[in-house]
N, C-alpha and C. Protein backbone atom coordinates (compact mmCIF):
# COMPACT_ATOMS: atom_id res chain seq x y z
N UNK A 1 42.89 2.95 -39.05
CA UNK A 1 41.76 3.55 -39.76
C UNK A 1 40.85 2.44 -40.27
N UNK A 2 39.27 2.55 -40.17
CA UNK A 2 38.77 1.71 -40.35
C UNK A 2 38.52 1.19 -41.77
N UNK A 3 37.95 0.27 -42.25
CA UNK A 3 37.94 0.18 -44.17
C UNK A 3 37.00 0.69 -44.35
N UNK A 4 36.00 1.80 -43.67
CA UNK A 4 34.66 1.71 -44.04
C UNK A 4 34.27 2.98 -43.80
N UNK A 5 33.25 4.14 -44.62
CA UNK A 5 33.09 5.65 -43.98
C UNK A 5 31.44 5.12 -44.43
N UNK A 6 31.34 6.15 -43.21
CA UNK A 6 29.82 6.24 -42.75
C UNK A 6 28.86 7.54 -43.37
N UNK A 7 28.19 7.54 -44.32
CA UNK A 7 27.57 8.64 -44.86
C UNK A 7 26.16 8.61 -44.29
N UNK A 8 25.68 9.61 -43.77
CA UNK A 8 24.65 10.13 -42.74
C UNK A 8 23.98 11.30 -43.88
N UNK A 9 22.89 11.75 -43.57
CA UNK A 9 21.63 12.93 -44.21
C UNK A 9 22.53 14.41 -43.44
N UNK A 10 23.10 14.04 -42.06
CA UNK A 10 23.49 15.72 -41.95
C UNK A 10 24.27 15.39 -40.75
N UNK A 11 24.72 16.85 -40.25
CA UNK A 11 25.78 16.79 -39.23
C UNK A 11 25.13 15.97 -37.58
N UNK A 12 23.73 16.19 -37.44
CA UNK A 12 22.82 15.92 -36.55
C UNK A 12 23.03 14.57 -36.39
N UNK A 13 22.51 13.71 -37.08
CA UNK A 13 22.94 12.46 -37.04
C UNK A 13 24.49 11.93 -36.59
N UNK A 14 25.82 12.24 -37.72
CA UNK A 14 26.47 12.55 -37.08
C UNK A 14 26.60 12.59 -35.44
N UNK A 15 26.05 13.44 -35.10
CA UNK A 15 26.57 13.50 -33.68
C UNK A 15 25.91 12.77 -33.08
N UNK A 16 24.65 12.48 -33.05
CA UNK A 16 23.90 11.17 -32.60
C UNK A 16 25.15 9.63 -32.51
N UNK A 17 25.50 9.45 -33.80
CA UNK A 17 26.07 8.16 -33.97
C UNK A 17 27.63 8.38 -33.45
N UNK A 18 28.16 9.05 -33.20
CA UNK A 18 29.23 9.50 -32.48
C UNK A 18 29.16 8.98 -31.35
N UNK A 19 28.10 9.90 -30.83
CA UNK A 19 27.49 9.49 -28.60
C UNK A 19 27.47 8.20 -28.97
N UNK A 20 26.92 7.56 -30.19
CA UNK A 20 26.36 6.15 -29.50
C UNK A 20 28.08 5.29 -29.47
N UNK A 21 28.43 4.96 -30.80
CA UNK A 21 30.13 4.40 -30.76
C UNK A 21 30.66 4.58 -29.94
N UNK A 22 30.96 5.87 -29.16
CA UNK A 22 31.85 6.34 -27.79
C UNK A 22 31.27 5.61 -26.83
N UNK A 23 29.81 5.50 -26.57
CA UNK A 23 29.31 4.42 -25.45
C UNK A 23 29.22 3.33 -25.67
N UNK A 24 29.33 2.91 -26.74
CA UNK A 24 29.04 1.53 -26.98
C UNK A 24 29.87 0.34 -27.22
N UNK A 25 31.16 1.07 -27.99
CA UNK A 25 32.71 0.91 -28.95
C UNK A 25 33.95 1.55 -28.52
N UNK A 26 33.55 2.28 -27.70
CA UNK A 26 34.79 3.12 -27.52
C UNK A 26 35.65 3.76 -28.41
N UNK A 27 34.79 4.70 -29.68
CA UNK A 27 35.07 5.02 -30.89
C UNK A 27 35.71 6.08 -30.32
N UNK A 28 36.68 6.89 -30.45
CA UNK A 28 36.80 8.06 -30.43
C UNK A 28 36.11 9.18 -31.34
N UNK A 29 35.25 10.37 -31.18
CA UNK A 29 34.39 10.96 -32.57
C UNK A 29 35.79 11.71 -33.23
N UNK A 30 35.83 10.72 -33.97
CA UNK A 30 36.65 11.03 -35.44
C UNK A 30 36.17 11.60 -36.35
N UNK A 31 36.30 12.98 -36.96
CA UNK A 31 35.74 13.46 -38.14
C UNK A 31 35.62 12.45 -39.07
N UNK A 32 36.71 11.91 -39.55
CA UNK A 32 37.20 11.51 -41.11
C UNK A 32 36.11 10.34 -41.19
N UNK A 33 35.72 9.82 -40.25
CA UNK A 33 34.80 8.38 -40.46
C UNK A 33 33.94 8.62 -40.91
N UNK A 34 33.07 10.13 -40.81
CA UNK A 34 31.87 10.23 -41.27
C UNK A 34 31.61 11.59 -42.48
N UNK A 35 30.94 11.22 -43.17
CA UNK A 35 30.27 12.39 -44.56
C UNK A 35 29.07 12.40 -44.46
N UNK A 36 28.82 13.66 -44.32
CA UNK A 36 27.04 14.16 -44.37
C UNK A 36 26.72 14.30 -45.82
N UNK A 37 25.48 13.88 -46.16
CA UNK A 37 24.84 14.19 -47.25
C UNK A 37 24.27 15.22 -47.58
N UNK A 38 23.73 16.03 -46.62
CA UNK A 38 23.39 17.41 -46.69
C UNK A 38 22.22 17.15 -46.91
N UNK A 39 21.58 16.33 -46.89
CA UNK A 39 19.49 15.80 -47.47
C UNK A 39 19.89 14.37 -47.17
N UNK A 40 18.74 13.49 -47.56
CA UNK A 40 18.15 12.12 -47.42
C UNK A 40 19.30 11.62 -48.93
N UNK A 41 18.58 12.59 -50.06
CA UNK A 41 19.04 12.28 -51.55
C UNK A 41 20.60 12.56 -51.55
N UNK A 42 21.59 13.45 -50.58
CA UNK A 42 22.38 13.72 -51.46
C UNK A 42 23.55 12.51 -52.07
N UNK A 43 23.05 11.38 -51.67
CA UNK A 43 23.88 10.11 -52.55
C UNK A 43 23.61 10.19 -53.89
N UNK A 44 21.99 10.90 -54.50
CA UNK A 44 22.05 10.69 -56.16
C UNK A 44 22.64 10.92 -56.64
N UNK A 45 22.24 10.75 -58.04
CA UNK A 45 23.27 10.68 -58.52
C UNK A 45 23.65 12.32 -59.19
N UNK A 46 23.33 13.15 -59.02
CA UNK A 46 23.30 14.58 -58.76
C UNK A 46 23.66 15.40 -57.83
N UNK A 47 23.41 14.60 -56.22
CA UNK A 47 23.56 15.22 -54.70
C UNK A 47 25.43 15.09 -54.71
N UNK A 48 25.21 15.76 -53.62
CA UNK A 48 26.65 16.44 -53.36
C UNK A 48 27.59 15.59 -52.52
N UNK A 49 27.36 14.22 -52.31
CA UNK A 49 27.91 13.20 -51.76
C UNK A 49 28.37 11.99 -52.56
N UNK A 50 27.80 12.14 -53.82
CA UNK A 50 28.13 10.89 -54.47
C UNK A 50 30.04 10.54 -55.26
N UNK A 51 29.88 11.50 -55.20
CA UNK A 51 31.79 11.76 -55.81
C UNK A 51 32.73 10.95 -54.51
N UNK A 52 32.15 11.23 -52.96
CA UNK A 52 32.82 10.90 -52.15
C UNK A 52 32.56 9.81 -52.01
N UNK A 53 31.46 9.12 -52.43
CA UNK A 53 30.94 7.75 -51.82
C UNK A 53 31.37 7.01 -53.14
N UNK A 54 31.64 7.25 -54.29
CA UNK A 54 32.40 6.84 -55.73
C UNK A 54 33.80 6.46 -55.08
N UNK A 55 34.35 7.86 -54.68
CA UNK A 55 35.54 7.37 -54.13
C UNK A 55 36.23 6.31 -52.72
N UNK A 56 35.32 6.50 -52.04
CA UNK A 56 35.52 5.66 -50.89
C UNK A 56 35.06 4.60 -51.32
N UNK A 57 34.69 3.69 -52.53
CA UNK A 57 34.28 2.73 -53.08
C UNK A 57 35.49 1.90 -54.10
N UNK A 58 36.15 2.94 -54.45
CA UNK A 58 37.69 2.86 -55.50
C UNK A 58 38.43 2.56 -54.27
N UNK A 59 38.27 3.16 -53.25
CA UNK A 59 39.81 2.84 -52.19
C UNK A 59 39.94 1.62 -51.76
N UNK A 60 38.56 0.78 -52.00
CA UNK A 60 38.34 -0.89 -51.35
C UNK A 60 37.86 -1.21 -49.76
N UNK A 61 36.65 0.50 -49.46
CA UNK A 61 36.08 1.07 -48.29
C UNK A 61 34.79 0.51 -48.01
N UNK A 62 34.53 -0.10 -47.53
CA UNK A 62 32.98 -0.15 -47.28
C UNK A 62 31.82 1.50 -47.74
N UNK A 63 30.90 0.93 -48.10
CA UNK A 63 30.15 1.93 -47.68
C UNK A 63 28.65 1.93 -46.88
N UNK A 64 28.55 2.75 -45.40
CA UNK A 64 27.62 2.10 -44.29
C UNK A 64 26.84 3.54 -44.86
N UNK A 65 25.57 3.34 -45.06
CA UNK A 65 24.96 4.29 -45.39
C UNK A 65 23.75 4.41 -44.17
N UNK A 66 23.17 5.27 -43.98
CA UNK A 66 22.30 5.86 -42.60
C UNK A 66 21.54 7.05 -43.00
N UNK A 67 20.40 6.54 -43.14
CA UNK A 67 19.22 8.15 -43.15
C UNK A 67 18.27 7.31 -42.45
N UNK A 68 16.94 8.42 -42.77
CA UNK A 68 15.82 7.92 -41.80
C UNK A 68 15.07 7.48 -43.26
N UNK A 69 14.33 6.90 -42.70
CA UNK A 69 13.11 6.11 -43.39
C UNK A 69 12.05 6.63 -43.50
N UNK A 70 11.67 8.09 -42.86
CA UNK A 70 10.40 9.06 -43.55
C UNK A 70 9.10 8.45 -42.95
N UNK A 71 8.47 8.49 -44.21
CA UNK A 71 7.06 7.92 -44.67
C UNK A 71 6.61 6.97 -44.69
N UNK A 72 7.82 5.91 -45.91
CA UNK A 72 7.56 4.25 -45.69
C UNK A 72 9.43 4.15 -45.77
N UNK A 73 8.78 3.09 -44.93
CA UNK A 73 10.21 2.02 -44.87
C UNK A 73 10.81 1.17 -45.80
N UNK A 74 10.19 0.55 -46.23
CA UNK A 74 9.73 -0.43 -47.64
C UNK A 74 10.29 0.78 -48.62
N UNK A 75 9.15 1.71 -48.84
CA UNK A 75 9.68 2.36 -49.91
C UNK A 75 11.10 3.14 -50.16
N UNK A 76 11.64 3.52 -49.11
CA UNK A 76 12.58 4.58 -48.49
C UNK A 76 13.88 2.94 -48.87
N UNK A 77 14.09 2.06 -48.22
CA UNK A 77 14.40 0.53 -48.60
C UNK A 77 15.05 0.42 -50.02
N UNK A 78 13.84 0.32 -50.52
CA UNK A 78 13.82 -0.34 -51.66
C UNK A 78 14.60 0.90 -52.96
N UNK A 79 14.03 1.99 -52.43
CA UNK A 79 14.57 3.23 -53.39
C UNK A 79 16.06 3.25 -53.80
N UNK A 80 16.80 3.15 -52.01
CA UNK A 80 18.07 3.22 -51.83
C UNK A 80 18.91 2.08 -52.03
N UNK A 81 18.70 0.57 -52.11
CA UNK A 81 19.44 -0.04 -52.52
C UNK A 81 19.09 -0.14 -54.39
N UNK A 82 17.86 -0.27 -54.81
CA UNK A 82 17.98 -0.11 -56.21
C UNK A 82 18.71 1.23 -56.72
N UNK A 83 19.11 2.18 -56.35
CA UNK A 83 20.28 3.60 -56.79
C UNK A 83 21.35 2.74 -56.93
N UNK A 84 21.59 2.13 -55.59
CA UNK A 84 23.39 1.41 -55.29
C UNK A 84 23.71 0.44 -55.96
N UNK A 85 22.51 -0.18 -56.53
CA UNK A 85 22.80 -1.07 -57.38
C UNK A 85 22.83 -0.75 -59.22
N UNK A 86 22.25 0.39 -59.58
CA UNK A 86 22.42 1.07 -60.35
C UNK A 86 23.74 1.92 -60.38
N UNK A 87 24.88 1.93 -59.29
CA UNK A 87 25.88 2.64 -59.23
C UNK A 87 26.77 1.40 -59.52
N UNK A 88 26.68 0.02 -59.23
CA UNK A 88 27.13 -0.99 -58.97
C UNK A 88 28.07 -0.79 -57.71
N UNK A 89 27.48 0.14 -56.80
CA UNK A 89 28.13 0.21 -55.28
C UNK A 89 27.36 -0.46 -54.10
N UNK A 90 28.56 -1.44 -54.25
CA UNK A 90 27.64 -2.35 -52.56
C UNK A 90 27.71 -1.40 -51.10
N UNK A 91 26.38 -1.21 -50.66
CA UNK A 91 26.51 -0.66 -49.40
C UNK A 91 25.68 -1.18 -48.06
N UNK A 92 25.90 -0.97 -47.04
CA UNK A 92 25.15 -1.20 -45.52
C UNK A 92 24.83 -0.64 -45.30
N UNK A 93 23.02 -0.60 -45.41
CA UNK A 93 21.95 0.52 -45.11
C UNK A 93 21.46 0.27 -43.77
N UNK A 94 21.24 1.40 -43.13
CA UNK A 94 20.45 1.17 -41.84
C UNK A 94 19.63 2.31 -41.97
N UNK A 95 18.09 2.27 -41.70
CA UNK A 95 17.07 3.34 -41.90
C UNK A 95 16.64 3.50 -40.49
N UNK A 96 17.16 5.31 -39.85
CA UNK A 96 16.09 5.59 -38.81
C UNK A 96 14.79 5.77 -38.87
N UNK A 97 14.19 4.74 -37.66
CA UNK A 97 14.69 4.92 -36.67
C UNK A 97 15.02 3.37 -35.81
N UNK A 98 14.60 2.42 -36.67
CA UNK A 98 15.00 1.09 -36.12
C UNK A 98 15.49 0.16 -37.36
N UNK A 99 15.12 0.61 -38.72
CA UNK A 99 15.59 -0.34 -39.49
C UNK A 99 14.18 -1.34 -39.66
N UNK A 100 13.56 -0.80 -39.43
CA UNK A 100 11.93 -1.94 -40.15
C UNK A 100 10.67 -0.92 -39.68
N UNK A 101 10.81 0.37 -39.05
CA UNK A 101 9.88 1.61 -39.26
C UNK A 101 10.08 2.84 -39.77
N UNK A 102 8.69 3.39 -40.25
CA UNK A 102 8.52 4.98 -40.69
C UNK A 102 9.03 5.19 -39.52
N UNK A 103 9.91 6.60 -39.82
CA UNK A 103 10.27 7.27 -39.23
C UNK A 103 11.64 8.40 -39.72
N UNK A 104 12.08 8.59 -38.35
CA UNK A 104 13.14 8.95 -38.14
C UNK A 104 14.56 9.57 -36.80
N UNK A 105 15.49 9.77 -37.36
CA UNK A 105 16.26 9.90 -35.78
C UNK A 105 15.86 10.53 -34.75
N UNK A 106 14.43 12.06 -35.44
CA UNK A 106 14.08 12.48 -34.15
C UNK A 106 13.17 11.51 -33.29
N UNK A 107 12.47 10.53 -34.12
CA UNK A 107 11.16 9.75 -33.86
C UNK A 107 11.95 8.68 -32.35
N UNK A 108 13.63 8.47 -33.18
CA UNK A 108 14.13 7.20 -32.23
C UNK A 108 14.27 7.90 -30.89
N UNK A 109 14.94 9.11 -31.37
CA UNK A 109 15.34 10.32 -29.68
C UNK A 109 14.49 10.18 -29.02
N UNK A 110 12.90 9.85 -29.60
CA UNK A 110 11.86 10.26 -28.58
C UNK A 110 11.80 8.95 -27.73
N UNK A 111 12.01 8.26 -28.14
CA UNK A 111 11.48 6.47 -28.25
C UNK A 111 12.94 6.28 -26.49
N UNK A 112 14.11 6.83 -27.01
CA UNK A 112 15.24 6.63 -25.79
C UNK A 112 14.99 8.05 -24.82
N UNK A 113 14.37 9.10 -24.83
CA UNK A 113 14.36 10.08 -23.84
C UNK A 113 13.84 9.60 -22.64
N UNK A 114 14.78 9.93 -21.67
CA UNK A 114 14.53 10.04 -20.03
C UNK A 114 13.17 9.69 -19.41
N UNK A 115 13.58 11.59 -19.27
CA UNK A 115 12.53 12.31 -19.04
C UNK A 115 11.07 12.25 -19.76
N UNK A 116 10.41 11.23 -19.53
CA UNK A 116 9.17 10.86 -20.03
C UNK A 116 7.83 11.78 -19.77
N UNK A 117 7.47 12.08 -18.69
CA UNK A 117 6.64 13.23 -18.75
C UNK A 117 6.56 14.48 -19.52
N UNK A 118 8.33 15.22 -19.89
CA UNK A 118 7.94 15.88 -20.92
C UNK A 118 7.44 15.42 -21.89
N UNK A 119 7.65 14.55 -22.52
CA UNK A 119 7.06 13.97 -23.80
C UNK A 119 5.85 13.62 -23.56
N UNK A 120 5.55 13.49 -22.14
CA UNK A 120 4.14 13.28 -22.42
C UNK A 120 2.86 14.56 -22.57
N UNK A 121 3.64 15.55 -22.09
CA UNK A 121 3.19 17.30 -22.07
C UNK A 121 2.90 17.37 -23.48
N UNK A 122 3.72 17.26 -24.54
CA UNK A 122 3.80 17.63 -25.68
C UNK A 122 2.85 16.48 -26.62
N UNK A 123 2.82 15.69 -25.95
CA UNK A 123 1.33 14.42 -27.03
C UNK A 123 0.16 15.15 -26.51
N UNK A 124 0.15 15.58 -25.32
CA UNK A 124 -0.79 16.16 -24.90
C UNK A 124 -1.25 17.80 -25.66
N UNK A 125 -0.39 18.06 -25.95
CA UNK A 125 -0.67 19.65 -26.55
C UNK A 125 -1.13 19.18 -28.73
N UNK A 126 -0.12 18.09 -28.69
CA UNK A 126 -0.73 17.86 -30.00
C UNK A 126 -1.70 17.50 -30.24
N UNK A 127 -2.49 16.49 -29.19
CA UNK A 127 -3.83 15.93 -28.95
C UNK A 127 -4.95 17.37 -29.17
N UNK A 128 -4.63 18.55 -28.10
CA UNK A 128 -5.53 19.79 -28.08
C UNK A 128 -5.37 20.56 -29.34
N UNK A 129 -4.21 20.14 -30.28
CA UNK A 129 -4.06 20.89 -31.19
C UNK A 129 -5.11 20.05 -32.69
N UNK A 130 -5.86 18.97 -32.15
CA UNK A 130 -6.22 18.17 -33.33
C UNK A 130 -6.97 18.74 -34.32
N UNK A 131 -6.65 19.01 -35.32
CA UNK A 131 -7.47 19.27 -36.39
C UNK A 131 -6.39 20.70 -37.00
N UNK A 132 -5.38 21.23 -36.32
CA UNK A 132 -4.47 22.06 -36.84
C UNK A 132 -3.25 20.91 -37.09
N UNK A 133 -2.28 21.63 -38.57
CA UNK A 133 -1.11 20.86 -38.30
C UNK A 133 -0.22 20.76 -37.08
N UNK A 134 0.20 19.59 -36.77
CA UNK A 134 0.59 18.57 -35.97
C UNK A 134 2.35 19.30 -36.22
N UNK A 135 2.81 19.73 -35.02
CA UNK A 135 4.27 20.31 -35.06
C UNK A 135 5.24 18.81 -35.98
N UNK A 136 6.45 19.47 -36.02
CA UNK A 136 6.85 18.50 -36.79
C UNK A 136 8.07 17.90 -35.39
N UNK A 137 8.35 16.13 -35.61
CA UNK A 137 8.59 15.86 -34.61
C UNK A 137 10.18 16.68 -33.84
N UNK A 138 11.07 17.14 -34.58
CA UNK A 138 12.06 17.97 -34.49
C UNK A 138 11.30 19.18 -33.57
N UNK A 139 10.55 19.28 -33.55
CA UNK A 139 9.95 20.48 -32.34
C UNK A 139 9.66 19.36 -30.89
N UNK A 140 9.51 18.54 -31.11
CA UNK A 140 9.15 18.03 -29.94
C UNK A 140 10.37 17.69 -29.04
N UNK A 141 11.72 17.28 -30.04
CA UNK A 141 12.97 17.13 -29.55
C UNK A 141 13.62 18.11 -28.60
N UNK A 142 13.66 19.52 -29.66
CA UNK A 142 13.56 20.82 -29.16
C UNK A 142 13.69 21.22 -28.11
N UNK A 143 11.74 20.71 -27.20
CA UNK A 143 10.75 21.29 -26.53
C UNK A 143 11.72 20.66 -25.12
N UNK A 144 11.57 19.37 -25.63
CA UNK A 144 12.28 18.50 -24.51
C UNK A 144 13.57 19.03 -23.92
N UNK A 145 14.76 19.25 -25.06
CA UNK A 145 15.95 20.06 -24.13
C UNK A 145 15.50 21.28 -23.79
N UNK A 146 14.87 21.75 -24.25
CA UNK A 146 14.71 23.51 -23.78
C UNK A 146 13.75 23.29 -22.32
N UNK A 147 13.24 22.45 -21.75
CA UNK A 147 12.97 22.20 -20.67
C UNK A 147 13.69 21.69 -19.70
N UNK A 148 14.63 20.73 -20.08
CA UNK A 148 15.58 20.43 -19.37
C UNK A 148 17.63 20.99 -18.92
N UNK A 149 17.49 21.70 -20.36
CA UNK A 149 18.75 22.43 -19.96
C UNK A 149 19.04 23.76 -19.55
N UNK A 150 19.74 24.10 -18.63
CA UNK A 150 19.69 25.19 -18.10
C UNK A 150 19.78 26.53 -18.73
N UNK A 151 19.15 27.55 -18.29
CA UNK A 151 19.02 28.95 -19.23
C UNK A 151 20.68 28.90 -19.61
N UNK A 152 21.65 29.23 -19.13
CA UNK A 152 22.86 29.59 -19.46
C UNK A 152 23.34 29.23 -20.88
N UNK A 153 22.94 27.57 -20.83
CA UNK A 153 23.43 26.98 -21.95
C UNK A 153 22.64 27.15 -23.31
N UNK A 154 21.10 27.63 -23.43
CA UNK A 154 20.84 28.35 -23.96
C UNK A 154 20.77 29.79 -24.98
N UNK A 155 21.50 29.96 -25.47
CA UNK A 155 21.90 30.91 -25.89
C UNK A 155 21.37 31.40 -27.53
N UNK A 156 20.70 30.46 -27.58
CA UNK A 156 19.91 30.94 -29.33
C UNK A 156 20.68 31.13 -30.05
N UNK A 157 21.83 30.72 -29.77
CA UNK A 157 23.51 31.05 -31.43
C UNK A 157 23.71 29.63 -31.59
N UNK A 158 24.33 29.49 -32.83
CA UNK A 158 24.99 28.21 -32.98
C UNK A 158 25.97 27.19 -32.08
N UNK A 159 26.43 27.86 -30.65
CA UNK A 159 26.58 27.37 -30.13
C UNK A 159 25.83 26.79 -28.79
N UNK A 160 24.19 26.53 -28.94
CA UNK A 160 23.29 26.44 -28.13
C UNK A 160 23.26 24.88 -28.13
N UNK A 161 23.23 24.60 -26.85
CA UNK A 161 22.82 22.94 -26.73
C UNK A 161 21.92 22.12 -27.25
N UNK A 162 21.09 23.33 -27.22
CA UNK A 162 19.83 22.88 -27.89
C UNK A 162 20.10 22.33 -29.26
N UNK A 163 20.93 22.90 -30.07
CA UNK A 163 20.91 22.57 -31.52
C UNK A 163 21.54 20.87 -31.74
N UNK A 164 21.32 20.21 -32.72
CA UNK A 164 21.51 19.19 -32.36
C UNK A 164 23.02 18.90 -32.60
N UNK A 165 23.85 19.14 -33.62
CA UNK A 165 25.23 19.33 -33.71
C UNK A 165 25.80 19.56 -31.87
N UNK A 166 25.34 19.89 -31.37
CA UNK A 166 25.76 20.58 -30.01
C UNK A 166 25.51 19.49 -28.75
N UNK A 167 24.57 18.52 -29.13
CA UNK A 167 23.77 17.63 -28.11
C UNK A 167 24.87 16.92 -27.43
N UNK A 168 24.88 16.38 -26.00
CA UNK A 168 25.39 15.36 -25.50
C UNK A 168 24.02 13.91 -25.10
N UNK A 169 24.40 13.17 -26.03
CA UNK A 169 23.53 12.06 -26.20
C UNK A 169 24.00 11.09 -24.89
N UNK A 170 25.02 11.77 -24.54
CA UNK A 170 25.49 10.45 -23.63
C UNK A 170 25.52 10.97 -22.43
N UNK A 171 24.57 11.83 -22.30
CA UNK A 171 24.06 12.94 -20.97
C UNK A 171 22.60 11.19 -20.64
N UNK A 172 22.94 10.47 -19.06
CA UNK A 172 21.73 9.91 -19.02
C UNK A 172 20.81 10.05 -18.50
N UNK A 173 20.99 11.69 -17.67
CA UNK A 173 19.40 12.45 -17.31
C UNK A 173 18.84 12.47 -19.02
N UNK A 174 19.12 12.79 -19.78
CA UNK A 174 18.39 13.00 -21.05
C UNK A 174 18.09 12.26 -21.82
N UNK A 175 19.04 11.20 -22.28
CA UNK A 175 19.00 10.04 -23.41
C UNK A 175 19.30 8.86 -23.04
N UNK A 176 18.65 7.58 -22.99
CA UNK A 176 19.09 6.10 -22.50
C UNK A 176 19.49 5.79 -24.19
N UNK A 177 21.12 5.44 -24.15
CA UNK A 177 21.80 4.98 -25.16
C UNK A 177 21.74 3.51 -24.61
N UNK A 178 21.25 3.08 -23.62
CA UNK A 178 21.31 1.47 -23.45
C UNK A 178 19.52 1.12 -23.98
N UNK A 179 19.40 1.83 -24.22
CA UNK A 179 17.71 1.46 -24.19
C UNK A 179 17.20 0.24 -25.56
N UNK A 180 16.14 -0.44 -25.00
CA UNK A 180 16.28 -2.14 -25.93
C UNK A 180 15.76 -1.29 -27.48
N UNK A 181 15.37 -0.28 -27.92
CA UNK A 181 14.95 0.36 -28.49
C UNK A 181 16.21 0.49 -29.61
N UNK A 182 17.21 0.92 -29.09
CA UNK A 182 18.62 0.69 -29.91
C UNK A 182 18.94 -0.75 -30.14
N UNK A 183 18.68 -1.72 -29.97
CA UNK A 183 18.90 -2.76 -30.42
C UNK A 183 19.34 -2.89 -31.78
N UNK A 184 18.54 -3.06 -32.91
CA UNK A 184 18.61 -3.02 -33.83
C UNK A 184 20.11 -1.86 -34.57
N UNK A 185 19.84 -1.38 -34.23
CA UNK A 185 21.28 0.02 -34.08
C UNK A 185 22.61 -0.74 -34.43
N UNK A 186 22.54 -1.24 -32.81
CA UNK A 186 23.95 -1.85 -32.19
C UNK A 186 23.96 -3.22 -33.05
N UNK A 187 23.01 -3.95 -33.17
CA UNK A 187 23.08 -4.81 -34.02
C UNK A 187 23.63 -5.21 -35.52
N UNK A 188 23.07 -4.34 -35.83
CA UNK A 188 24.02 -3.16 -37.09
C UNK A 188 25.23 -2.53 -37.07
N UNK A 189 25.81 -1.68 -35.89
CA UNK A 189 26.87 -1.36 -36.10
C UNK A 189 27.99 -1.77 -35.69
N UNK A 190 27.66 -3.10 -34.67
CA UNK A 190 28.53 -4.22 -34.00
C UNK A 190 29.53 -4.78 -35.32
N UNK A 191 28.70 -4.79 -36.38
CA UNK A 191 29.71 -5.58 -37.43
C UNK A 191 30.56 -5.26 -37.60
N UNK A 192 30.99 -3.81 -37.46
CA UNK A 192 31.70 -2.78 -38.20
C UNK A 192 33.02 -2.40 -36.88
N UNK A 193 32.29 -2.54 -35.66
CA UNK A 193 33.16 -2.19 -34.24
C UNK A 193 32.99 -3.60 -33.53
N UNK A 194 33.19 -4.43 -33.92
CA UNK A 194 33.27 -5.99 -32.92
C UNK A 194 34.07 -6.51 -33.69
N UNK A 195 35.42 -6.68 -33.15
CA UNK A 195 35.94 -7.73 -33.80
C UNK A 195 35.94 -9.19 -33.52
N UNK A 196 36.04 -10.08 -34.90
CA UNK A 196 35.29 -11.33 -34.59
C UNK A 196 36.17 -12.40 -33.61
């Protein structure tokens, strides 16, 4: 078992960073490694993660922390290690979607998808859409599997591919997990799965 649990914004991510370890580390997706926050915040000191991340801090655990970076990076940065240091809990932040941009994990999905022409359909429809709000990028993710996976697997229930809990990231008609774009990623999570 490793010394270290990984707290993520939600189950989505999660499964993102799963595909990537299994291709990258040869992680097996182990529940126990990872805790969702349920939001960006739920580490405050109010959110519904902090009791666990208190405790995995008493056991002598690392703590690798992972959300996206939003709006600003800098700010999103700076927010989250001044909390941890107000907790006096040392942690390893990595902000989607590279760790030095706004963004986020859907922003990186787009950045490693395949299939490039869909994505280019959909800049194109936001372009005609200018001057109405701009879908949010989680629709564009969406748009992309629901074009590429077959009606069957479709099914509009919680067990739809589409949803992201459900995704195979390590499908490489769909997602380049080698892509130089992950760099920064692997760079980051090499510390944790490379032994020296």
């Amino acid at each position: 078992m490793p010394d270290f649990k990984i707290f993520t914004e939600s189950k989505a991510d999660i499964k993102f960073i799963q595909d990537y370890l299994t291709e990258h580390f040869s992680v097996p997706p182990t529940e126990s490694l990872y805790h969702p926050l349920n939001s960006w915040s739920g580490y405050k000191s109010n959110g519904s993660a902090i009791v666990q991340i208190r405790e995995n801090f008493e056991k002598g655990n690392r703590t690798i922390l992972i959300l996206d970076a939003d709006n600003s990076f800098t700010h999103r940065q700076t927010e989250v290690l001044s909390d941890f240091q107000g907790y006096n809990i040392p942690i390893d932040l990595f902000l989607f979607p590279n760790s030095s941009s706004n963004g986020t994990l859907e922003d990186l999905l787009c950045s490693v998808a395949v299939q490039r022409p869909i994505l280019d359909c959909f800049e194109a429809y936001e372009s005609c859409i200018s001057g109405y709000e701009v879908p949010v990028v989680k629709s564009k993710v969406f748009a992309y599997l629901d074009a590429l996976l077959p009606a069957n697997s479709k099914k509009n229930d919680k067990n739809d591919l589409i949803q992201d809990k459900n995704r195979n990231y390590r499908n490489p008609t769909h997602w380049n997990l080698h892509h130089e774009y992950l760099h920064p990623l692997h760079n980051f999570l090499s510390q944790f799965f490379i032994q020296p």
